[in-house]
N, C-alpha and C. Protein backbone atom coordinates (compact mmCIF):
# COMPACT_ATOMS: atom_id res chain seq x y z
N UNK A 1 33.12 29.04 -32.95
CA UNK A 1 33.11 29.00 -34.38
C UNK A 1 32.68 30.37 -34.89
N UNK A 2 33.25 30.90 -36.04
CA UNK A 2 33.25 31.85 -36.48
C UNK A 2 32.87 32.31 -37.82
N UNK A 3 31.69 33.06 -37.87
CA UNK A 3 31.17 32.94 -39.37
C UNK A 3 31.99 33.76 -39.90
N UNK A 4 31.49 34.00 -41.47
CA UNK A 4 31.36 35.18 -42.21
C UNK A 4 31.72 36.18 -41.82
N UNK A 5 31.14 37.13 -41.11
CA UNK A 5 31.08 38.28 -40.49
C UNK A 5 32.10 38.32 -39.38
N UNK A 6 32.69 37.11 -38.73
CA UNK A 6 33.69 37.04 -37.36
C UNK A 6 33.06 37.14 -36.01
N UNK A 7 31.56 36.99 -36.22
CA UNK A 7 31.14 37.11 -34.57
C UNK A 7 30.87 35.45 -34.60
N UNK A 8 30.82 35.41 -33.32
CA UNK A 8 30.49 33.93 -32.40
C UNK A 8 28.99 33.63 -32.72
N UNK A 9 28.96 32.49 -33.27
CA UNK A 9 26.74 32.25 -33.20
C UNK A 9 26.69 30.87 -31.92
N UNK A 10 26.67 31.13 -31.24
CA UNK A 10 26.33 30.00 -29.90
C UNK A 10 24.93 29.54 -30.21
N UNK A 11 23.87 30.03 -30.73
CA UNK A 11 22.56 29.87 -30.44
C UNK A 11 22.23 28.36 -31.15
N UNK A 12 22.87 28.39 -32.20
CA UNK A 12 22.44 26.77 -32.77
C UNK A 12 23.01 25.23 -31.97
N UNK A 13 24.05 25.36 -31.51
CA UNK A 13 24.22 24.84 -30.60
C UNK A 13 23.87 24.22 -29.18
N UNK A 14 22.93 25.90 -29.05
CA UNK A 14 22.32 25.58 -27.37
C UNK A 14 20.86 24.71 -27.71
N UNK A 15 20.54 25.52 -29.42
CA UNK A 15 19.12 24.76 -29.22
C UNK A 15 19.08 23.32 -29.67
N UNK A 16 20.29 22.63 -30.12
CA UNK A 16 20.74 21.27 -30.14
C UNK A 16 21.19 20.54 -28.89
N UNK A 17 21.60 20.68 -27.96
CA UNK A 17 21.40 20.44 -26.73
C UNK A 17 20.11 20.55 -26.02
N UNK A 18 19.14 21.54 -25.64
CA UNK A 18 17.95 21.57 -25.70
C UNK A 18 17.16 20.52 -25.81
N UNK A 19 17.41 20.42 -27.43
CA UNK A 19 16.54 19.29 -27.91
C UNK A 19 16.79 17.65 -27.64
N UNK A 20 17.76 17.60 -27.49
CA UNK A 20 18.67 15.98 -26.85
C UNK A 20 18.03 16.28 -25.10
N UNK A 21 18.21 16.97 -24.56
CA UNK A 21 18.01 16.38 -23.17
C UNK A 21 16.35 17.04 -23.07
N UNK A 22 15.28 17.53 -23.85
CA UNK A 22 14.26 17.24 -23.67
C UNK A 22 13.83 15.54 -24.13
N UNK A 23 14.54 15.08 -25.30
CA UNK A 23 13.94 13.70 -26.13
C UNK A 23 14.46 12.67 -24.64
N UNK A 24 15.82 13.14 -24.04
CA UNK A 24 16.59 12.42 -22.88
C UNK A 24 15.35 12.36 -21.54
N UNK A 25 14.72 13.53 -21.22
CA UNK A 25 13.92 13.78 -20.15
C UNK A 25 12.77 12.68 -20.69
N UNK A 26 12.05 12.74 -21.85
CA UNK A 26 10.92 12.50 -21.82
C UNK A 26 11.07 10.74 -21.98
N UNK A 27 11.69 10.40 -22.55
CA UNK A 27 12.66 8.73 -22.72
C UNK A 27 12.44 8.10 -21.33
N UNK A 28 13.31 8.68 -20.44
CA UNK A 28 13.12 8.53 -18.92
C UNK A 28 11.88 9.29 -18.44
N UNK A 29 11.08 9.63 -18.75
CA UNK A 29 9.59 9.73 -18.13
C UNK A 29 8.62 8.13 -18.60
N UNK A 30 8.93 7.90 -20.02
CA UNK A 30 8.12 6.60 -20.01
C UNK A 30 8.63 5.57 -20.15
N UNK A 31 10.13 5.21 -19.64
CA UNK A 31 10.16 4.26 -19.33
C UNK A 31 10.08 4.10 -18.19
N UNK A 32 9.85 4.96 -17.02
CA UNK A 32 9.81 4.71 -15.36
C UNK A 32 8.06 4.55 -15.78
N UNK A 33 7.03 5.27 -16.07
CA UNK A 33 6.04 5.35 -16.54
C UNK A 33 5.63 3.66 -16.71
N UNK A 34 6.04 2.97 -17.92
CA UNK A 34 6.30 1.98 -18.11
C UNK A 34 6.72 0.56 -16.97
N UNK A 35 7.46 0.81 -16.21
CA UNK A 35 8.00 0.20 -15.23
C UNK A 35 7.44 -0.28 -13.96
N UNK A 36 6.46 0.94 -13.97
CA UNK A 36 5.32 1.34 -12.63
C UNK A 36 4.24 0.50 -13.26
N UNK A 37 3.74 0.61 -14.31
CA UNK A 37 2.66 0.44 -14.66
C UNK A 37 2.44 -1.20 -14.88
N UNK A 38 3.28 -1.82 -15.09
CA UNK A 38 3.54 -2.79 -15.70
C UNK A 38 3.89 -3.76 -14.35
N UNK A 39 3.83 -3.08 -12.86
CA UNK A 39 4.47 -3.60 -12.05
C UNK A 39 5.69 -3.80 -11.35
N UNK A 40 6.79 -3.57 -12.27
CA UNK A 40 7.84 -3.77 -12.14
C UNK A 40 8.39 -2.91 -10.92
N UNK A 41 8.15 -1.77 -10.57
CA UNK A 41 8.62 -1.13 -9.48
C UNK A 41 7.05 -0.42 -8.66
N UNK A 42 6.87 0.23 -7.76
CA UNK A 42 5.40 0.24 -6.68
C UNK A 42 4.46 -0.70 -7.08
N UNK A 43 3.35 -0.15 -6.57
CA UNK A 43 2.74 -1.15 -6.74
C UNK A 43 2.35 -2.12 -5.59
N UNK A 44 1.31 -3.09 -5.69
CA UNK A 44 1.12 -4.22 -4.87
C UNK A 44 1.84 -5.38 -5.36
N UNK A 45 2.27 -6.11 -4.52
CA UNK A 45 3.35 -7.31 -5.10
C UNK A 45 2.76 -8.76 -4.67
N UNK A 46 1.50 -8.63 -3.97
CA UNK A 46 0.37 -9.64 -3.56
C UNK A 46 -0.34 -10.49 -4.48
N UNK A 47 -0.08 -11.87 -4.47
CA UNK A 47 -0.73 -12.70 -5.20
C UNK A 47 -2.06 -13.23 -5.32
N UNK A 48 -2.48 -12.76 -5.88
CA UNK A 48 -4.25 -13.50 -5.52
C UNK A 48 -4.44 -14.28 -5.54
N UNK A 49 -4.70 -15.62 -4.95
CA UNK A 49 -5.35 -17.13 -5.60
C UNK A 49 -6.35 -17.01 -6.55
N UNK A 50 -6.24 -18.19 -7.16
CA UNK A 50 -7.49 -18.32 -7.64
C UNK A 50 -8.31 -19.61 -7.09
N UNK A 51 -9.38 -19.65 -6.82
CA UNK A 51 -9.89 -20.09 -6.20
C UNK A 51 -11.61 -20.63 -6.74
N UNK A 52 -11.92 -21.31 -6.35
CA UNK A 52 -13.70 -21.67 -7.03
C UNK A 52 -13.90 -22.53 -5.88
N UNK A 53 -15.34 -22.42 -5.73
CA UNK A 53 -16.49 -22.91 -4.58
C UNK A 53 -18.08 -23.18 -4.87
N UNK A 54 -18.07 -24.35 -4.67
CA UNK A 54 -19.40 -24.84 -4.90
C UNK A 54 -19.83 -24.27 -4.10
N UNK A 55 -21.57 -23.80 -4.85
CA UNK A 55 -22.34 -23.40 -3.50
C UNK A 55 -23.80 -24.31 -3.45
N UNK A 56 -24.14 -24.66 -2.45
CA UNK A 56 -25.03 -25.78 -1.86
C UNK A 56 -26.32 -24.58 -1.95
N UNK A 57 -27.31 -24.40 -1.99
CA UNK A 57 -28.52 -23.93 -1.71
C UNK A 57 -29.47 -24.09 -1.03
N UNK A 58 -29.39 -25.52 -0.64
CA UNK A 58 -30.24 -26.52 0.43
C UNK A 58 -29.54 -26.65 1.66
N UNK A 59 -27.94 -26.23 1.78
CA UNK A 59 -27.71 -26.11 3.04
C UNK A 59 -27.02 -24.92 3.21
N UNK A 60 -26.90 -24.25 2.75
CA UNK A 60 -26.01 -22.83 2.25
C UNK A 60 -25.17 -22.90 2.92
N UNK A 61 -24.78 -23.60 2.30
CA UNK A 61 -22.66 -23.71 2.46
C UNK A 61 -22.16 -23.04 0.84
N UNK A 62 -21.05 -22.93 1.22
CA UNK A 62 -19.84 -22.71 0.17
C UNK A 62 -18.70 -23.93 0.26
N UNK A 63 -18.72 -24.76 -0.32
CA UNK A 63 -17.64 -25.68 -0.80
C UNK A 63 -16.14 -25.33 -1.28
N UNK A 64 -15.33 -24.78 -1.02
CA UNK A 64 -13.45 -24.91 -2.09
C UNK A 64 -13.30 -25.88 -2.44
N UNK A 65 -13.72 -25.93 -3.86
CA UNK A 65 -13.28 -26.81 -4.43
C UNK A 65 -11.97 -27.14 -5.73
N UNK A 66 -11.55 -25.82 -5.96
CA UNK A 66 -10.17 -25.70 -6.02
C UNK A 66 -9.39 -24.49 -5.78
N UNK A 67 -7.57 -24.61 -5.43
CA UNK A 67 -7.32 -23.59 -5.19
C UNK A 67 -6.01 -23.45 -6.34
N UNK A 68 -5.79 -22.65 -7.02
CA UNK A 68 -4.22 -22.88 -7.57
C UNK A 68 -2.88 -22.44 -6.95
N UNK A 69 -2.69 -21.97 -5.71
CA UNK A 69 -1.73 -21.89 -4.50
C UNK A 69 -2.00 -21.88 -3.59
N UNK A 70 -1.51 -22.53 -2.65
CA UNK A 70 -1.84 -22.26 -1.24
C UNK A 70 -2.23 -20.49 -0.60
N UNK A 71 -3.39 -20.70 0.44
CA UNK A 71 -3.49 -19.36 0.93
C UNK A 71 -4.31 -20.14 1.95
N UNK A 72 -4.21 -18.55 3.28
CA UNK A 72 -4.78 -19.25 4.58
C UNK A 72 -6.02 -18.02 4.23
N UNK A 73 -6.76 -19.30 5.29
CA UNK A 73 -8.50 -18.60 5.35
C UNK A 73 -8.31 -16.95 5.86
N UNK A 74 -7.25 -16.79 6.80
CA UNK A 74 -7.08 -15.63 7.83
C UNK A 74 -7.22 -14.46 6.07
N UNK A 75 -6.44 -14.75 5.20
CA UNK A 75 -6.25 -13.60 4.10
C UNK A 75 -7.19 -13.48 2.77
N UNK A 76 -8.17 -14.07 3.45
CA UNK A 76 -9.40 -13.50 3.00
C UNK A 76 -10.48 -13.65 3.80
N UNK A 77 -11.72 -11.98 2.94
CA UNK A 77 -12.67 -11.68 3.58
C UNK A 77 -13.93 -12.36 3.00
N UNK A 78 -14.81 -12.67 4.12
CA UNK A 78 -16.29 -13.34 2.87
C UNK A 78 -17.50 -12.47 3.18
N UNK A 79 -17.90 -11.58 2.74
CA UNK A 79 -18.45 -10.29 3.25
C UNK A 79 -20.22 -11.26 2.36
N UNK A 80 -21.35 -11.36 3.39
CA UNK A 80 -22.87 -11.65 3.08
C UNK A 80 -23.59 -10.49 3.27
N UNK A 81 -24.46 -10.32 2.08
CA UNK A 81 -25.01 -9.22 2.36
C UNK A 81 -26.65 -9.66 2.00
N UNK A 82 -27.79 -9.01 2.42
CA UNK A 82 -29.08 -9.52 2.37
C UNK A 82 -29.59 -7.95 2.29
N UNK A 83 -30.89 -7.66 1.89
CA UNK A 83 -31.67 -6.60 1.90
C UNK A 83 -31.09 -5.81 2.74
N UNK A 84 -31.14 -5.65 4.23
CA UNK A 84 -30.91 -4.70 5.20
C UNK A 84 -29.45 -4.63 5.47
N UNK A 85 -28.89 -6.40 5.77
CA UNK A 85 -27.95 -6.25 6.72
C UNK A 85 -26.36 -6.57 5.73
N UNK A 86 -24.75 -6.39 6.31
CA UNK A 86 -23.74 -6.71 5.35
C UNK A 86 -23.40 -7.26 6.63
N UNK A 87 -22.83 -8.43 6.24
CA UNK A 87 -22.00 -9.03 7.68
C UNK A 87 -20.57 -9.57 6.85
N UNK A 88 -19.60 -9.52 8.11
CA UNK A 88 -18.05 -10.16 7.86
C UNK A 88 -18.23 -11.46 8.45
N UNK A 89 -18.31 -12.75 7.62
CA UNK A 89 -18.26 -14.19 8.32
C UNK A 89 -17.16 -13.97 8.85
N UNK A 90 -17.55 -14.53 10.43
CA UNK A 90 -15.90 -15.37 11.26
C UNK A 90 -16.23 -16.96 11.19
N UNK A 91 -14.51 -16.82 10.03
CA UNK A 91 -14.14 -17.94 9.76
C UNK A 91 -13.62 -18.37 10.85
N UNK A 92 -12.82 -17.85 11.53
CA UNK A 92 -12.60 -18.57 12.73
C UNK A 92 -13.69 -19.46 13.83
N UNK A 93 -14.68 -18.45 13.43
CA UNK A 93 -15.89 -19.35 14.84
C UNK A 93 -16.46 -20.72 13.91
N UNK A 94 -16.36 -20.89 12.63
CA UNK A 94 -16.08 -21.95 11.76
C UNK A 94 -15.01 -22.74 11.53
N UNK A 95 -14.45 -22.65 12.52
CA UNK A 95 -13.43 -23.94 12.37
C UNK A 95 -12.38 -23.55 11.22
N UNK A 96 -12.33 -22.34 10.52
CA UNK A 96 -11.50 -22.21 9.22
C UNK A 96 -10.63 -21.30 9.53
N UNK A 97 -9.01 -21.75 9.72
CA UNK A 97 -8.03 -20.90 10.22
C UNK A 97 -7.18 -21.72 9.87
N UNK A 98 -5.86 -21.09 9.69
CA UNK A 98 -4.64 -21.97 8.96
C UNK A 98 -4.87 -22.07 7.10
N UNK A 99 -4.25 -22.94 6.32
CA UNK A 99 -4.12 -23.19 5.04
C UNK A 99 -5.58 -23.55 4.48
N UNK A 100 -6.08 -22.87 3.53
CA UNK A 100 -7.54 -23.85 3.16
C UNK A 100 -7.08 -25.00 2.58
N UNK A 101 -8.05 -26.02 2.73
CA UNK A 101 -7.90 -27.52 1.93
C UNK A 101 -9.31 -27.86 1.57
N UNK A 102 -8.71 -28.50 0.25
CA UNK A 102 -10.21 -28.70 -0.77
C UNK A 102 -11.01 -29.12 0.19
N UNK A 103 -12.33 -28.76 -0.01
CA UNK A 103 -13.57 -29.63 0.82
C UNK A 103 -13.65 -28.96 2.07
N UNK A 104 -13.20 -28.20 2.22
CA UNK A 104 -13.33 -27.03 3.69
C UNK A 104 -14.75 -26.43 3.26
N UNK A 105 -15.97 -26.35 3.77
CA UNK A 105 -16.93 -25.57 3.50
C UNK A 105 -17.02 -24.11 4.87
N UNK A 106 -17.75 -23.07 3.61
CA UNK A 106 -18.39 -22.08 4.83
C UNK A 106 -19.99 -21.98 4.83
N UNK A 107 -20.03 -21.78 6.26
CA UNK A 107 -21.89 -22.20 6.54
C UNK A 107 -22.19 -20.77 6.62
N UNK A 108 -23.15 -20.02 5.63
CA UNK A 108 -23.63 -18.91 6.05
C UNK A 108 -24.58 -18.94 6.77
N UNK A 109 -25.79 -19.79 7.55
CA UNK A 109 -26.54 -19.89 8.45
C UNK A 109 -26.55 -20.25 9.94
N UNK A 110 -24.87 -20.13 9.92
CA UNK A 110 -24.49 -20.48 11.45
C UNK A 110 -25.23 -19.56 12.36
N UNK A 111 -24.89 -19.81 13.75
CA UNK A 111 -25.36 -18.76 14.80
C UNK A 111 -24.78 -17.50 14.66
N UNK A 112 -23.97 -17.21 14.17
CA UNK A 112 -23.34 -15.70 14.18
C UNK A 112 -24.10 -14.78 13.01
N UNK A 113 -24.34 -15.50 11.88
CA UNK A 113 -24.62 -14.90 10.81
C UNK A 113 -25.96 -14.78 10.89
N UNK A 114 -26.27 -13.12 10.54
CA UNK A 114 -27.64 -12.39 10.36
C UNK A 114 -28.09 -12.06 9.36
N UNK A 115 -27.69 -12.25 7.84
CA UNK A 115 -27.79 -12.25 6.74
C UNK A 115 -29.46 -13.40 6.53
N UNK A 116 -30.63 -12.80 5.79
CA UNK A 116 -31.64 -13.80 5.72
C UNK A 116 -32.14 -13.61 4.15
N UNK A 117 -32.76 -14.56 3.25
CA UNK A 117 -33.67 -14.23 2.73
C UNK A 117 -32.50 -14.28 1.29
N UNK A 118 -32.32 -13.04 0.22
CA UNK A 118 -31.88 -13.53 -0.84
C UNK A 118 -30.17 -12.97 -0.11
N UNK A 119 -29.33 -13.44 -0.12
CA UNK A 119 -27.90 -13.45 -0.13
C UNK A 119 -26.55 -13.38 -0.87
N UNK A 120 -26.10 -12.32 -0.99
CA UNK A 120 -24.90 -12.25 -2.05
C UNK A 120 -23.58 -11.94 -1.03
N UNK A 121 -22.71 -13.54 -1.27
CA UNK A 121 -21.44 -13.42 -0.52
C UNK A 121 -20.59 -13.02 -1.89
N UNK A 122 -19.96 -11.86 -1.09
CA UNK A 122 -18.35 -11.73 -1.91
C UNK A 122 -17.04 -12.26 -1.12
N UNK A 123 -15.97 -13.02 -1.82
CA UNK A 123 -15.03 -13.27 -1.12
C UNK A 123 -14.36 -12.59 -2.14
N UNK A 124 -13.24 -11.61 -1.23
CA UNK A 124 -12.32 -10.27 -1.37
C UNK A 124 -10.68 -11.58 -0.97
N UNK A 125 -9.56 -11.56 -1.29
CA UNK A 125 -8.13 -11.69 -0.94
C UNK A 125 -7.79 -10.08 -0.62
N UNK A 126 -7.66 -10.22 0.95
CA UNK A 126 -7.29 -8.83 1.81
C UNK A 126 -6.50 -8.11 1.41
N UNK A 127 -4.71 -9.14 1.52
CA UNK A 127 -4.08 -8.33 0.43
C UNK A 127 -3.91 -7.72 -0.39
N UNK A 128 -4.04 -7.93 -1.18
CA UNK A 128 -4.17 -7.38 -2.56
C UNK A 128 -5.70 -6.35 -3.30
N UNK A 129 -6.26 -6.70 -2.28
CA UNK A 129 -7.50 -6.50 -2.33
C UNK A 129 -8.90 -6.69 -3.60
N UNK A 130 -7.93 -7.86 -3.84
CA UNK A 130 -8.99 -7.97 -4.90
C UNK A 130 -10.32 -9.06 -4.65
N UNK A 131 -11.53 -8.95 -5.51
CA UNK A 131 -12.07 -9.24 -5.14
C UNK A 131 -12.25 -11.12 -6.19
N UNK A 132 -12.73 -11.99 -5.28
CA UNK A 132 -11.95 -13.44 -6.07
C UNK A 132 -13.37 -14.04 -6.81
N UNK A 133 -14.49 -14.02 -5.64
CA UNK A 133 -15.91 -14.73 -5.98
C UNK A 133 -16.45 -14.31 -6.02
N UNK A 134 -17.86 -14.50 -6.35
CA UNK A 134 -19.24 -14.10 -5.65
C UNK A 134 -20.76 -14.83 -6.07
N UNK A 135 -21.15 -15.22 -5.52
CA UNK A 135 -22.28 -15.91 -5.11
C UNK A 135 -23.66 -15.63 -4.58
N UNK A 136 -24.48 -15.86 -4.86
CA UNK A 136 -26.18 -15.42 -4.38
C UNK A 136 -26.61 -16.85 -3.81
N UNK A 137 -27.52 -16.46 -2.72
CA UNK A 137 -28.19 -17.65 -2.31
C UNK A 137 -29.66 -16.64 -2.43
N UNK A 138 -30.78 -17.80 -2.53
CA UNK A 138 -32.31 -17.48 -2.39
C UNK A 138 -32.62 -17.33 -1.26
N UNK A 139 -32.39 -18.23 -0.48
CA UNK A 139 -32.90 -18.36 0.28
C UNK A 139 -32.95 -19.05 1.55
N UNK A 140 -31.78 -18.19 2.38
CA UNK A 140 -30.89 -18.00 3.44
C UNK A 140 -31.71 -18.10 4.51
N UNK A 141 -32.06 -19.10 5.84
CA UNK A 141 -32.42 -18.89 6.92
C UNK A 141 -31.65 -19.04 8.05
């Protein structure tokens, strides 16, 4: 195109293009932005239960007493911790392996467990890693 004068002006042009594929770049920055964040693409794709447990104090157990999907004991952690010591309960040396079912209790005073005195269990879902419960006992022997 040719003004007035007969020379070529390209420059308004380029900086109209410019401006379309910066608004184009940044469009596609938040909607991938968006996409990620929201889950939809990376990410963890791991479901957490939800889960609740009575806890006994007189025999320091933990009760499940509900779950809202199935999940096995193996994919979660029940980490006791006391003044000195942090221990990982084995659910397995408790009889708890396979699907939990309501009324399954965990004994923190079994023979394995060294946790004494005031007690705070967290139960973590491995996967996902989140963390689901947590609980204090007084008075753990």
């Amino acid at each position: 195109m040719r003004n007035i004068r007969g020379f070529m002006n390209t420059e308004a042009v380029s900086a109209v293009i410019g401006v379309i594929l910066m608004v184009a770049v940044t469009i596609a920055m938040a909607a991938v932005g968006y996409a990620y964040f929201t889950g939809l693409i990376g990410g963890n794709t791991e479901v957490s239960p939800i889960i609740e447990m009575t806890p006994d104090e007189d025999e320091n157990t933990l009760t499940l007493t509900y779950k809202d999907i199935d999940f096995t004991w193996e994919s979660i952690t029940i980490r006791a911790n006391d003044a000195t010591n942090t221990e990982i309960l084995d659910l397995a040396a408790q009889g708890l392996t396979g699907q939990a079912e309501i009324g399954q209790k965990i004994d923190l005073d079994d023979a394995t467990t060294i946790v004494l005195g005031t007690v705070t269990v967290t139960i973590t879902h491995t996967p996902s890693g989140t963390m689901m419960n947590e609980y204090t006992f007084d008075d753990v022997i």
